[in-house]
N, C-alpha and C. Protein backbone atom coordinates (compact mmCIF):
# COMPACT_ATOMS: atom_id res chain seq x y z
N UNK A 1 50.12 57.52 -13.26
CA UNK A 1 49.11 56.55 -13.59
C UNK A 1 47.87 57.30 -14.07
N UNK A 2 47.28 57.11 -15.53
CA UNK A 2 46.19 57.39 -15.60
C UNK A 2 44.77 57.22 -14.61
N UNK A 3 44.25 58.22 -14.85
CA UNK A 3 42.69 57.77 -14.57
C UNK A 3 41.70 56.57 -15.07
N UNK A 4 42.06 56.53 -16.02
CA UNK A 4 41.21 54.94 -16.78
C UNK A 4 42.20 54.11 -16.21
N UNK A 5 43.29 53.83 -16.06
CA UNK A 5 44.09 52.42 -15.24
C UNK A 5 43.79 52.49 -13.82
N UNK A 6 43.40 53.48 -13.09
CA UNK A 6 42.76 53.74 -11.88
C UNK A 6 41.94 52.74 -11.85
N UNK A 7 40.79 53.31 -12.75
CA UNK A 7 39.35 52.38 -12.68
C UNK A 7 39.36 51.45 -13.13
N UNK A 8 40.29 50.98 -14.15
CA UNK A 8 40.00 49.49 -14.33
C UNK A 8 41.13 48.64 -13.05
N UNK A 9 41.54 49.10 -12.94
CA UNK A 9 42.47 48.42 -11.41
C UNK A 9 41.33 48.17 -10.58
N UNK A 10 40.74 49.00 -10.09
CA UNK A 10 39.72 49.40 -9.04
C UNK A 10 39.03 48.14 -9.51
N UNK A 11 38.34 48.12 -10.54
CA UNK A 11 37.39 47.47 -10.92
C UNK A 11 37.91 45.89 -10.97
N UNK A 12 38.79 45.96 -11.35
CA UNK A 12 39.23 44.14 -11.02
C UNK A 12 39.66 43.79 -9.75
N UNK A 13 40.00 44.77 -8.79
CA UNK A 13 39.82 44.21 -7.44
C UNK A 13 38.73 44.46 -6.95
N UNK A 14 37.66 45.06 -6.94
CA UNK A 14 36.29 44.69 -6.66
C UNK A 14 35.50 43.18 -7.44
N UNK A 15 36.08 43.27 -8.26
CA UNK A 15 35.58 42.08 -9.20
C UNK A 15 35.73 40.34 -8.41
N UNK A 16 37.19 40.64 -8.18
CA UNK A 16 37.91 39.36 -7.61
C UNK A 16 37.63 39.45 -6.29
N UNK A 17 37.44 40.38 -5.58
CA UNK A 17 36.53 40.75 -3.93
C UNK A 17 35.40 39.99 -3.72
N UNK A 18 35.01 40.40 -4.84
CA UNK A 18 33.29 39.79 -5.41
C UNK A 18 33.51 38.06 -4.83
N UNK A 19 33.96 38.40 -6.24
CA UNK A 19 34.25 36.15 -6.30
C UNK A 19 34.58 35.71 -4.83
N UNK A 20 35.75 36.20 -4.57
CA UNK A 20 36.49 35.56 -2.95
C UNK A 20 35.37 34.89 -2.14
N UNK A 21 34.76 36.35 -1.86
CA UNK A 21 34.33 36.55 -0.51
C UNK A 21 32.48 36.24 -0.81
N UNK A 22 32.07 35.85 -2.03
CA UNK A 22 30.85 35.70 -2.37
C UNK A 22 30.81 33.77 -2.21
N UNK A 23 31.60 33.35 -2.70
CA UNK A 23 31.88 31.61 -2.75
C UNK A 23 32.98 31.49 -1.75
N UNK A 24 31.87 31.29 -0.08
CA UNK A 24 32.23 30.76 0.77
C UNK A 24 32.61 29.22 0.61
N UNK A 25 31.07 28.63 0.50
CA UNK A 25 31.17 27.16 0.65
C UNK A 25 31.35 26.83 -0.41
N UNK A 26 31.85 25.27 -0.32
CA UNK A 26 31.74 24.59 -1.93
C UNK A 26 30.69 24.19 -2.55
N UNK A 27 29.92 24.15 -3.59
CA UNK A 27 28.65 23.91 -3.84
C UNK A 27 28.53 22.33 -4.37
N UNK A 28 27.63 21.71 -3.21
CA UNK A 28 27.40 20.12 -3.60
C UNK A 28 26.27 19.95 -3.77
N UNK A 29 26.18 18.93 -4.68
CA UNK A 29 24.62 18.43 -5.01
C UNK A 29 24.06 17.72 -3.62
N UNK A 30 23.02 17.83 -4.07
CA UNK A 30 21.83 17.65 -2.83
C UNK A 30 21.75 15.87 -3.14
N UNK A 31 21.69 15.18 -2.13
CA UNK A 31 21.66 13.82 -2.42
C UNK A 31 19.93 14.06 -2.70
N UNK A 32 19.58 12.74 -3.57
CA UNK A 32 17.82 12.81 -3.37
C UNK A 32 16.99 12.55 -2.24
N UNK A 33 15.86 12.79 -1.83
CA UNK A 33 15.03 12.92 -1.09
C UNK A 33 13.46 12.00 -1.71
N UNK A 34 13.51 11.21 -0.50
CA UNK A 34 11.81 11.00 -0.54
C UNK A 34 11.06 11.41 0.56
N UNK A 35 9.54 11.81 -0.35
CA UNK A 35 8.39 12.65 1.12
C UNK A 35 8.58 11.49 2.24
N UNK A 36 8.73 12.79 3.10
CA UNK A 36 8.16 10.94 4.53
C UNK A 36 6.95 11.38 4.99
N UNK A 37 6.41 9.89 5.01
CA UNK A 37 4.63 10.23 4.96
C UNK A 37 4.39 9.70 6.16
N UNK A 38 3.93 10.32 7.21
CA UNK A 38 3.27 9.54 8.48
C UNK A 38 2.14 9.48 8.58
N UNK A 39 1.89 8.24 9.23
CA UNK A 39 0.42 7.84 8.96
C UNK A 39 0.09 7.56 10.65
N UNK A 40 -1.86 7.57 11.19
CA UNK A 40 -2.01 7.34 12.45
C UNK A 40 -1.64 5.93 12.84
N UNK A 41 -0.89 5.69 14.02
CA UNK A 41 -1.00 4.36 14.82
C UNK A 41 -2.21 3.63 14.47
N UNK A 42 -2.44 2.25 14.20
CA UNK A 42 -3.23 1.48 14.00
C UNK A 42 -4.13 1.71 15.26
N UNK A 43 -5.50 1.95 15.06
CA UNK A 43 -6.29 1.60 16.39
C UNK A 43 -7.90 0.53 15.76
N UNK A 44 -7.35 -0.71 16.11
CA UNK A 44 -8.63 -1.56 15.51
C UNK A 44 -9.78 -1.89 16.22
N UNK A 45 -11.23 -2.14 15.24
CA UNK A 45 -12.31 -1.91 16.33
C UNK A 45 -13.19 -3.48 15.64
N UNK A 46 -13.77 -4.31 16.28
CA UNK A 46 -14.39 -5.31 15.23
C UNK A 46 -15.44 -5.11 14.96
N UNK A 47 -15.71 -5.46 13.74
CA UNK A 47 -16.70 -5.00 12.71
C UNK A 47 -17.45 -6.73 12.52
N UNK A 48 -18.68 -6.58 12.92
CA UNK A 48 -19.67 -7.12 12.84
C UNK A 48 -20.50 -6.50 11.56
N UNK A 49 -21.38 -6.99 10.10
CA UNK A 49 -21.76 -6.78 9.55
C UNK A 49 -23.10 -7.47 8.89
N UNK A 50 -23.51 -8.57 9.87
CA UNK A 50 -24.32 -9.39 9.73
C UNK A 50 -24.16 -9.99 8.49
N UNK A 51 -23.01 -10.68 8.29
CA UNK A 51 -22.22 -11.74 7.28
C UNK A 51 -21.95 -13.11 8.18
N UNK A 52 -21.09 -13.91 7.43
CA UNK A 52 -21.11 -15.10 8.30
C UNK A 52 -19.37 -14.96 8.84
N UNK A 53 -18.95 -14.27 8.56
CA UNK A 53 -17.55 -13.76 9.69
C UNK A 53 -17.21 -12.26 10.04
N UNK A 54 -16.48 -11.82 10.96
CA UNK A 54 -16.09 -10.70 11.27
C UNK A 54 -14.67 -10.52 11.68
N UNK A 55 -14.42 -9.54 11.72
CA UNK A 55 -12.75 -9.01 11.89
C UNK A 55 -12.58 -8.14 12.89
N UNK A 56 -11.19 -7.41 12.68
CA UNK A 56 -11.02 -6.11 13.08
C UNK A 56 -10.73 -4.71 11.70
N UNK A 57 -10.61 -4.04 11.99
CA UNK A 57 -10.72 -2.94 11.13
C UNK A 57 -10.36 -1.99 11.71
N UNK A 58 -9.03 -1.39 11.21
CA UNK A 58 -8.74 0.13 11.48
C UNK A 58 -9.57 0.83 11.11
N UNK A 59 -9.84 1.89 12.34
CA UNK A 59 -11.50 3.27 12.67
C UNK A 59 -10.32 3.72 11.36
N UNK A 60 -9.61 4.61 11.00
CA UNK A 60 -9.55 5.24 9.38
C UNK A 60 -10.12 4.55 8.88
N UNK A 61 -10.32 3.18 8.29
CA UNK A 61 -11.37 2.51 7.26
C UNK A 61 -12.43 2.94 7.20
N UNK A 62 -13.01 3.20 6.21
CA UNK A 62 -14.69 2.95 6.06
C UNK A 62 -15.12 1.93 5.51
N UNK A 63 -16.37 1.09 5.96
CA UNK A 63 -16.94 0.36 5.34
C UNK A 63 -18.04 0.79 4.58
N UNK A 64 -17.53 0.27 3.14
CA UNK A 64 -19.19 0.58 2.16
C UNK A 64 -19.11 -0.76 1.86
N UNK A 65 -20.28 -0.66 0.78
CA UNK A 65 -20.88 -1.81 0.24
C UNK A 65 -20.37 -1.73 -0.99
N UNK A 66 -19.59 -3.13 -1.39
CA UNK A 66 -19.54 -2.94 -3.02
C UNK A 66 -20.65 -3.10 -4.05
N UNK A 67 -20.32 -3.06 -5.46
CA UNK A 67 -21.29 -2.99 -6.55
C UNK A 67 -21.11 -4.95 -6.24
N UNK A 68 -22.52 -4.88 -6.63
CA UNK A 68 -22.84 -6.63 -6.77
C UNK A 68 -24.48 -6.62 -5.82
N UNK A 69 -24.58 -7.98 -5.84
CA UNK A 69 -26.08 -7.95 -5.28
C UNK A 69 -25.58 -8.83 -4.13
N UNK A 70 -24.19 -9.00 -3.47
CA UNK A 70 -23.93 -9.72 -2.41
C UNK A 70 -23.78 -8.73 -1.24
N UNK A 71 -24.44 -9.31 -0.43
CA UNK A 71 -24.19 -7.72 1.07
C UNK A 71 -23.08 -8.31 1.65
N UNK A 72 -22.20 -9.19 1.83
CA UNK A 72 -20.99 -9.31 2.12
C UNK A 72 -19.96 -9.36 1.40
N UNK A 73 -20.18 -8.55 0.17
CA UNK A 73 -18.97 -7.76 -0.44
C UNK A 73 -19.02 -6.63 0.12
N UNK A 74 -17.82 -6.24 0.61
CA UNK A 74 -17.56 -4.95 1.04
C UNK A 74 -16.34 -4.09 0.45
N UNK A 75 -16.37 -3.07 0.77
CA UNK A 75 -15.08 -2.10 0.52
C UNK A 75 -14.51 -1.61 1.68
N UNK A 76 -13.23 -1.93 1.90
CA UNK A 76 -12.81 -0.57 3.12
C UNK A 76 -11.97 0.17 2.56
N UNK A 77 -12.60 1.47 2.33
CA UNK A 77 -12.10 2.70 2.00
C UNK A 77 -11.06 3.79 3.13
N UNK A 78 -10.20 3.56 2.63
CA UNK A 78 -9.16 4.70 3.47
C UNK A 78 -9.33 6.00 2.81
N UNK A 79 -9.86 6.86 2.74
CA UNK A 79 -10.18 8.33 2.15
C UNK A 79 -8.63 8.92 2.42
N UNK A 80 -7.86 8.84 3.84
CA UNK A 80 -6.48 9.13 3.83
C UNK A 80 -5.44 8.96 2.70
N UNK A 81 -5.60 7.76 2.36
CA UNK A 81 -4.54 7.10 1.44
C UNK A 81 -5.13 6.89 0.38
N UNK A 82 -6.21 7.26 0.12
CA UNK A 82 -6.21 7.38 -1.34
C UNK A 82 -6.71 6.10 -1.90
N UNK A 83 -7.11 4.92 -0.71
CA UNK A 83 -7.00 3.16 -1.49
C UNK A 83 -8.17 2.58 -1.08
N UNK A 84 -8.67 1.37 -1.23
CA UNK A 84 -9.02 0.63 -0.73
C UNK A 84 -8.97 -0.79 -0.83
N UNK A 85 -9.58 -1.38 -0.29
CA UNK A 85 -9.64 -2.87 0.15
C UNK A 85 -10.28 -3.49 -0.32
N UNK A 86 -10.35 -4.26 -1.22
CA UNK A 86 -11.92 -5.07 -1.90
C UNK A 86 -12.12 -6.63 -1.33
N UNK A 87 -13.09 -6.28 -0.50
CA UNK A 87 -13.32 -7.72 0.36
C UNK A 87 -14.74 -8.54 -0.68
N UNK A 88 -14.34 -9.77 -0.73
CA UNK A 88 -15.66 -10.32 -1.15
C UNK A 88 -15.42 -11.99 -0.18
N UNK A 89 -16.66 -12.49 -0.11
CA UNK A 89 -17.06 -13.58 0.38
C UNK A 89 -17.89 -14.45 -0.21
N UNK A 90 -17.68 -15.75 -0.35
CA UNK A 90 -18.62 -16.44 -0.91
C UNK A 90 -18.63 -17.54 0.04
N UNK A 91 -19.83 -18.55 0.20
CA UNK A 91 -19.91 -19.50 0.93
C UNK A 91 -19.25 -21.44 -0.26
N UNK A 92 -18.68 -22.16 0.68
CA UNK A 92 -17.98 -23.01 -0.42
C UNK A 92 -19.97 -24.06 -0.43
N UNK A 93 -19.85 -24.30 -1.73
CA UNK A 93 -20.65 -25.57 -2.09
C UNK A 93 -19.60 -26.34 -2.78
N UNK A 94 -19.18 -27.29 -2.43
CA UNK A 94 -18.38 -28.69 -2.69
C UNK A 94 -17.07 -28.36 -4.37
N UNK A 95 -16.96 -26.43 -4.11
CA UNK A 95 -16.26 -25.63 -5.41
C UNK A 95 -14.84 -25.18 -4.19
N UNK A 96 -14.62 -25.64 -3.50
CA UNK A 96 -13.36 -25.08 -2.48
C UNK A 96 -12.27 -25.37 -3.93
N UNK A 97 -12.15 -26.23 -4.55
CA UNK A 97 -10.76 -26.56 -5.80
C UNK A 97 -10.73 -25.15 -6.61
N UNK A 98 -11.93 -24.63 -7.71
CA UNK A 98 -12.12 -23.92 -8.10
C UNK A 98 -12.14 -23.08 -7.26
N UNK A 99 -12.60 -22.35 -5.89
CA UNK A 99 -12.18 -21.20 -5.31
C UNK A 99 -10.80 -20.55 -5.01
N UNK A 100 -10.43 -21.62 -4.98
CA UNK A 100 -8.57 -21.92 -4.36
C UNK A 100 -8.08 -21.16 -5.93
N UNK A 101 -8.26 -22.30 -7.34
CA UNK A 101 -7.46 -21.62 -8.13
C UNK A 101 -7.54 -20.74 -8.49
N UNK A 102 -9.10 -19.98 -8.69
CA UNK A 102 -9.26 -18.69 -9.25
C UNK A 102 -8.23 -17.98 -8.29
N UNK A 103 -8.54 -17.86 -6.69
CA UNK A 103 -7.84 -16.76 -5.89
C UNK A 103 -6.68 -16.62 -6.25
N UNK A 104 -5.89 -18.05 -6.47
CA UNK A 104 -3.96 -18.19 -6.45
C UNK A 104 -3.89 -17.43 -7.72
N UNK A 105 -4.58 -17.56 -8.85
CA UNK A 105 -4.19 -16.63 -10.69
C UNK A 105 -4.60 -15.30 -10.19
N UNK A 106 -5.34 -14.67 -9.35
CA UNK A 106 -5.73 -13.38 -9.16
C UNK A 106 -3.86 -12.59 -9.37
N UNK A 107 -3.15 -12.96 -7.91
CA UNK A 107 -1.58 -12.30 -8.17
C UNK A 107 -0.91 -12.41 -9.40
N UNK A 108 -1.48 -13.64 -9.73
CA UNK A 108 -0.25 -13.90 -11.10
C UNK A 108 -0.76 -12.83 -12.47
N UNK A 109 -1.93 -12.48 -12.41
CA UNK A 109 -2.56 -11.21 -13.55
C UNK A 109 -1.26 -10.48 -13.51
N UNK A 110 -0.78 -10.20 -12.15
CA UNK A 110 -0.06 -8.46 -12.14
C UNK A 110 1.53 -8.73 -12.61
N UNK A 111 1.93 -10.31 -12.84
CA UNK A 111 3.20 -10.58 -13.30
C UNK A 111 3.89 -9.40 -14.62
N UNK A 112 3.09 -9.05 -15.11
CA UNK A 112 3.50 -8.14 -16.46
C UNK A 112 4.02 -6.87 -15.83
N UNK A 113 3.54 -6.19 -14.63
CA UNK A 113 3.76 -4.67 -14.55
C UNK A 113 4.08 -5.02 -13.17
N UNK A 114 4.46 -6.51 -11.92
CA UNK A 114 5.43 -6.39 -10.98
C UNK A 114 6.86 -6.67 -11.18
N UNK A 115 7.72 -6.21 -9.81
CA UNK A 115 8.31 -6.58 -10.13
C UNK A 115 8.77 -8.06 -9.15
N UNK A 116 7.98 -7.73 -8.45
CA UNK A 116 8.02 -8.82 -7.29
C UNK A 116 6.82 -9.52 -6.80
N UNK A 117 6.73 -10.89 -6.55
CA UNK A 117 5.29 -11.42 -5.80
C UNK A 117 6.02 -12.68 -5.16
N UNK A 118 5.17 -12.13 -4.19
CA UNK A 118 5.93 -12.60 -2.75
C UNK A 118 4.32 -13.65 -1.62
N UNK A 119 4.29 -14.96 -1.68
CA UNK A 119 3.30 -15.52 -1.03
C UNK A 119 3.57 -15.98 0.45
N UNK A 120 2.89 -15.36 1.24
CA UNK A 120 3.03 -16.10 2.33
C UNK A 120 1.68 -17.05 3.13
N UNK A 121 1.93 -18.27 3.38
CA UNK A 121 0.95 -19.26 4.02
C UNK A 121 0.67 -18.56 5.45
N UNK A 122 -1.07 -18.70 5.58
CA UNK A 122 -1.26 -18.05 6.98
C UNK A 122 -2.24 -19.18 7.42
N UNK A 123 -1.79 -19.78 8.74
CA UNK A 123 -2.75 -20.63 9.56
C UNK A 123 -2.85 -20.25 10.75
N UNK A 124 -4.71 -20.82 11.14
CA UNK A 124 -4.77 -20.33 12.87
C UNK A 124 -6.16 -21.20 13.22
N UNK A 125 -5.41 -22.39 13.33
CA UNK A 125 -6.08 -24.32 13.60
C UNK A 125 -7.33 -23.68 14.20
N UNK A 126 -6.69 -22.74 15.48
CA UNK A 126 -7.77 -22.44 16.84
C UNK A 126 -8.81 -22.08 16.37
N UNK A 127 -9.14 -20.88 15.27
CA UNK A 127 -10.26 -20.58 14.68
C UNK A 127 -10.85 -21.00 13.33
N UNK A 128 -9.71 -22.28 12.68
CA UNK A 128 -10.30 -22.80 11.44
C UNK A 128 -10.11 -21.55 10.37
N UNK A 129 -8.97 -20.71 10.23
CA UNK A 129 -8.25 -20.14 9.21
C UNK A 129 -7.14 -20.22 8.98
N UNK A 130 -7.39 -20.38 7.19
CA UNK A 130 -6.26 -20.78 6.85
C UNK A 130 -6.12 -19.90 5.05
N UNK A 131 -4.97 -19.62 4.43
CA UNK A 131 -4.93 -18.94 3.63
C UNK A 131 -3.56 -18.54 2.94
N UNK A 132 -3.70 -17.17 2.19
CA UNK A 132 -2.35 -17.06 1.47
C UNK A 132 -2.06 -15.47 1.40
N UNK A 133 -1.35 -14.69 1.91
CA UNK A 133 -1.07 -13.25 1.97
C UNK A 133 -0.14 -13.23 0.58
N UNK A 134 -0.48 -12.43 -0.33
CA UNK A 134 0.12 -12.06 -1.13
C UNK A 134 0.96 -10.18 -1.01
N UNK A 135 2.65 -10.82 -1.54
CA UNK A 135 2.67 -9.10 -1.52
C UNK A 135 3.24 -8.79 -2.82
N UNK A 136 2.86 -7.68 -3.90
CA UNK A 136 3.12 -7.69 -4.96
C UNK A 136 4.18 -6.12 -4.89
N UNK A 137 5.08 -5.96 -5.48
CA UNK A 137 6.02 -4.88 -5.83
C UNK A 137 6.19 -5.00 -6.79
N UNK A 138 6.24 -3.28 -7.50
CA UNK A 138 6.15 -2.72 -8.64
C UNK A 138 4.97 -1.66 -8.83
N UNK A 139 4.85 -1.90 -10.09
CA UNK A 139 3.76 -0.58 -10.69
C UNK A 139 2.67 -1.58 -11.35
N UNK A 140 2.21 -2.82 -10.39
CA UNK A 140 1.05 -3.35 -10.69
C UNK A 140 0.18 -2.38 -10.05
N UNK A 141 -1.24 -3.05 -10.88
CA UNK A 141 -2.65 -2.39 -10.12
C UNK A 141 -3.02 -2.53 -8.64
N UNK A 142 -2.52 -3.78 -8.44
CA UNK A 142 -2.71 -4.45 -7.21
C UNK A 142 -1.59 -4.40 -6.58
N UNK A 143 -0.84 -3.84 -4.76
CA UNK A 143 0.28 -4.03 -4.25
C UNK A 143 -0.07 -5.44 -3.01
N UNK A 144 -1.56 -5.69 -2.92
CA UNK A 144 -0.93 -7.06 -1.79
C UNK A 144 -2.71 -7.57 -2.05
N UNK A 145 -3.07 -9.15 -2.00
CA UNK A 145 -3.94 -9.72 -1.87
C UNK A 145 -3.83 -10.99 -1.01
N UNK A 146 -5.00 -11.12 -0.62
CA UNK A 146 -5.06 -12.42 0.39
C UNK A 146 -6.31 -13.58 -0.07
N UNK A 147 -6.64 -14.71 0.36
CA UNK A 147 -7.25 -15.48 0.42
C UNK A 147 -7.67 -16.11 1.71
N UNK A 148 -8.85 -16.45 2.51
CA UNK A 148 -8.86 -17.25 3.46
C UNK A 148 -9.88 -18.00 3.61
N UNK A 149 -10.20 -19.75 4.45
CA UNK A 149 -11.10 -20.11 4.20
C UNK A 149 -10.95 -21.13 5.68
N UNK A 150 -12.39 -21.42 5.74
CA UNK A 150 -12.37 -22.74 6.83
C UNK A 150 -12.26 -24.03 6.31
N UNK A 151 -12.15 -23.95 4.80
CA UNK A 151 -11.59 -25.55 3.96
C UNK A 151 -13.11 -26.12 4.01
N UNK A 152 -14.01 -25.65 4.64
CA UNK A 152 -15.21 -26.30 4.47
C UNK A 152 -16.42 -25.80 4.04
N UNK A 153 -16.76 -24.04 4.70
CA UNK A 153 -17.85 -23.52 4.25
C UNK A 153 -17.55 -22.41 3.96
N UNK A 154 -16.78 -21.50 3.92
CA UNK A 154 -16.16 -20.36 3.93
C UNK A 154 -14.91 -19.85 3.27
N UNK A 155 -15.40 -18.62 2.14
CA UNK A 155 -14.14 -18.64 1.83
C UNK A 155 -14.01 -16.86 1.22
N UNK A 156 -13.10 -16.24 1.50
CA UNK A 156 -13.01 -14.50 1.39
C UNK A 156 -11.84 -14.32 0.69
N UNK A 157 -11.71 -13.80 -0.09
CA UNK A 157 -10.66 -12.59 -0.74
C UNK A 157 -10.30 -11.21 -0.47
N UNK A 158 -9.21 -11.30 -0.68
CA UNK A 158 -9.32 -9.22 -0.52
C UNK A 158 -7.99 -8.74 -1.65
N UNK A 159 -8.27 -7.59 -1.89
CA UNK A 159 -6.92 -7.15 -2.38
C UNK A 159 -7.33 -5.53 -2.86
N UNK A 160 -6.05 -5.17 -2.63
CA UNK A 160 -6.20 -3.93 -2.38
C UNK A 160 -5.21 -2.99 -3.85
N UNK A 161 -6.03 -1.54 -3.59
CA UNK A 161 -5.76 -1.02 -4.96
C UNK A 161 -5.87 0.58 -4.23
N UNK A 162 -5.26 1.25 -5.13
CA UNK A 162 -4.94 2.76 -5.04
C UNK A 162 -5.98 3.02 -5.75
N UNK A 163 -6.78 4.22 -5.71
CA UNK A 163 -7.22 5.35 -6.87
C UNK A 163 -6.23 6.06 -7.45
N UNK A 164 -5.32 5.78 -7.76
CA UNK A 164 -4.72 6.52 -9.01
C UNK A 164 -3.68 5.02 -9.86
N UNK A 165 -3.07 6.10 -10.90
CA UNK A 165 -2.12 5.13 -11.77
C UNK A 165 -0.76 4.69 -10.68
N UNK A 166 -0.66 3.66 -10.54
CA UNK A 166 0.36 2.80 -10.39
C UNK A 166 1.81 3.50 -10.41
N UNK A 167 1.68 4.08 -9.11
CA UNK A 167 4.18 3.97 -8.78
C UNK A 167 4.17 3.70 -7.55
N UNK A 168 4.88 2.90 -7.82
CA UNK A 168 5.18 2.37 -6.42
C UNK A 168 5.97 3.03 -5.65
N UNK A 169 7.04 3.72 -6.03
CA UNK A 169 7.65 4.20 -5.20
C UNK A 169 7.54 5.59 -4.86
N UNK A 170 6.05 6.05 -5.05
CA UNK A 170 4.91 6.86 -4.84
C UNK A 170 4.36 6.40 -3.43
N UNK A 171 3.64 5.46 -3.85
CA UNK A 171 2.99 4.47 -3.35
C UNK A 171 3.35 3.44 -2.16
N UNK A 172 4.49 3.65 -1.80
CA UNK A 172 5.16 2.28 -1.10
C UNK A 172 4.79 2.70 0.68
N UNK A 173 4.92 3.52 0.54
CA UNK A 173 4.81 3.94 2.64
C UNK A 173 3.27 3.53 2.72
N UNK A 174 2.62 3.59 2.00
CA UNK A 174 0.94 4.21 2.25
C UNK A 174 1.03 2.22 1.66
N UNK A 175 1.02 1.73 1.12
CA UNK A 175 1.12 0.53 0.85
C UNK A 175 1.46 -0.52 1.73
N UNK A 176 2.23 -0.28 2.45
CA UNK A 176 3.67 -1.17 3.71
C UNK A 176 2.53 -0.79 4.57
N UNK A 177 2.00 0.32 4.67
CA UNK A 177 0.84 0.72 6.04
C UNK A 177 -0.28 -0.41 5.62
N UNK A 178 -1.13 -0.06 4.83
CA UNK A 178 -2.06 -0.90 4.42
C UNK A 178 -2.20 -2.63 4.36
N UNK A 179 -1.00 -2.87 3.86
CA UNK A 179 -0.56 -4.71 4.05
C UNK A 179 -0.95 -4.83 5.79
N UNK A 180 0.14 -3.93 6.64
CA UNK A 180 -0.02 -4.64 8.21
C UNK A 180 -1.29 -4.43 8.53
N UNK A 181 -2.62 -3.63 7.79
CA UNK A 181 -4.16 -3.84 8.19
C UNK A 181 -4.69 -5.37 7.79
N UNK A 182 -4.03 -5.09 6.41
CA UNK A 182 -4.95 -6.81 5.62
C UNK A 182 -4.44 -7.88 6.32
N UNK A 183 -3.01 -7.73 7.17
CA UNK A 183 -2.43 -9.39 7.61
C UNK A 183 -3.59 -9.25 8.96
N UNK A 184 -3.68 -7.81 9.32
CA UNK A 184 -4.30 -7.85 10.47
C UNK A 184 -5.67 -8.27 10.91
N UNK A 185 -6.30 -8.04 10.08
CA UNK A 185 -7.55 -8.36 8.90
C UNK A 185 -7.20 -9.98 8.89
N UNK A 186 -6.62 -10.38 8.59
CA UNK A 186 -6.57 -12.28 8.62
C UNK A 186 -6.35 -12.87 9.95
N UNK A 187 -5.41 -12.00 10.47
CA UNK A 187 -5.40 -13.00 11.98
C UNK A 187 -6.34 -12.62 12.83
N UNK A 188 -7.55 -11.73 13.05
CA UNK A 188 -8.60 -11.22 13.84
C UNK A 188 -9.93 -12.36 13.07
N UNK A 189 -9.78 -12.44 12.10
CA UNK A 189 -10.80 -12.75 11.27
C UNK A 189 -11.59 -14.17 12.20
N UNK A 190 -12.80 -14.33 12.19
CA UNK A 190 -13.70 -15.17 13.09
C UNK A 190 -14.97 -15.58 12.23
N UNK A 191 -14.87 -17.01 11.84
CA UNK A 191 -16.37 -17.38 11.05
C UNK A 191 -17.00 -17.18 12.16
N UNK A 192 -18.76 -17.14 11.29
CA UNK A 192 -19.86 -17.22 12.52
C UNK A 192 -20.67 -18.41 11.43
């Protein structure tokens, strides 16, 4: 046997050594993955603001003041999540029809870029609230808004928005968190 059939012998059983014993396992694709985002336990505190109602409010919130010349527009800012809350209030003068419809077309804006809107009726006789939880899915601006009123003198909006562009499925954990503040936010809620 030559010397060059030596080494190339040699060399193809090192070669095929290689392969064997290098591809143990079988190589499978990785199913996909989404981040899991945990967020703190709700801990709510009520927020008095010298307005004519008050709530509760998750301590992550901050309260600022929105742009307008009304001091019971507010913002609650989650600096965590990136969102906030746009609360406004107006008192009814004998316009409860017109308050009602503007609020109900507010969800229907985001029909173009949801893919879902979802209304739910919220009543609570005991304290004279009554209203409409909206939840919107998709890559609208808006993922959930509400309405509430005492049908007689009182009447608040809210709806809530990210600081950035619209994905929802970006967006959806930190969103699903935020809704159980705003429902929470309606059933605490107390005219004065």
């Amino acid at each position: 046997m030559k010397r060059s059939d030596l080494i190339k012998g040699l060399i193809v059983y090192i070669f095929i050594t290689v392969i064997f014993t290098a591809c143990k396992d079988d190589a499978r694709p990785k199913p996909n993955a989404f981040l899991t985002l945990e967020y703190p336990e709700a801990e709510y505190s009520r927020v008095n603001i010298g307005c004519p109602y008050n709530f509760e409010k998750n301590n992550i919130a901050q309260i600022k003041a929105a742009k307008g010349n009304n001091p019971c527009w507010i913002n609650l800012e989650y600096p965590l999540l990136d969102a906030a809350v746009f609360i406004t209030y107006r008192q009814v003068h004998g316009d409860l029809d017109s308050l009602l419809m503007d609020a109900q077309k507010l969800p229907l804006q985001h029909t173009i870029k949801a893919d879902f809107i979802k209304g739910d009726i919220y009543t609570n006789p005991e304290h004279k609230v009554y209203g409409m939880f909206y939840e919107i899915e998709g890559n609208a601006a808006s993922q959930a808004q509400f309405y509430i009123t005492d049908s007689t003198e009182h009447f608040m909006t809210g709806a809530l928005y990210f600081n950035q562009k619209p994905n929802f499925d970006s967006i959806m954990p930190a969103a699903a968190y935020l809704k159980k503040d705003m429902k929470h936010l309606m059933e605490s809620l107390r005219w004065e």
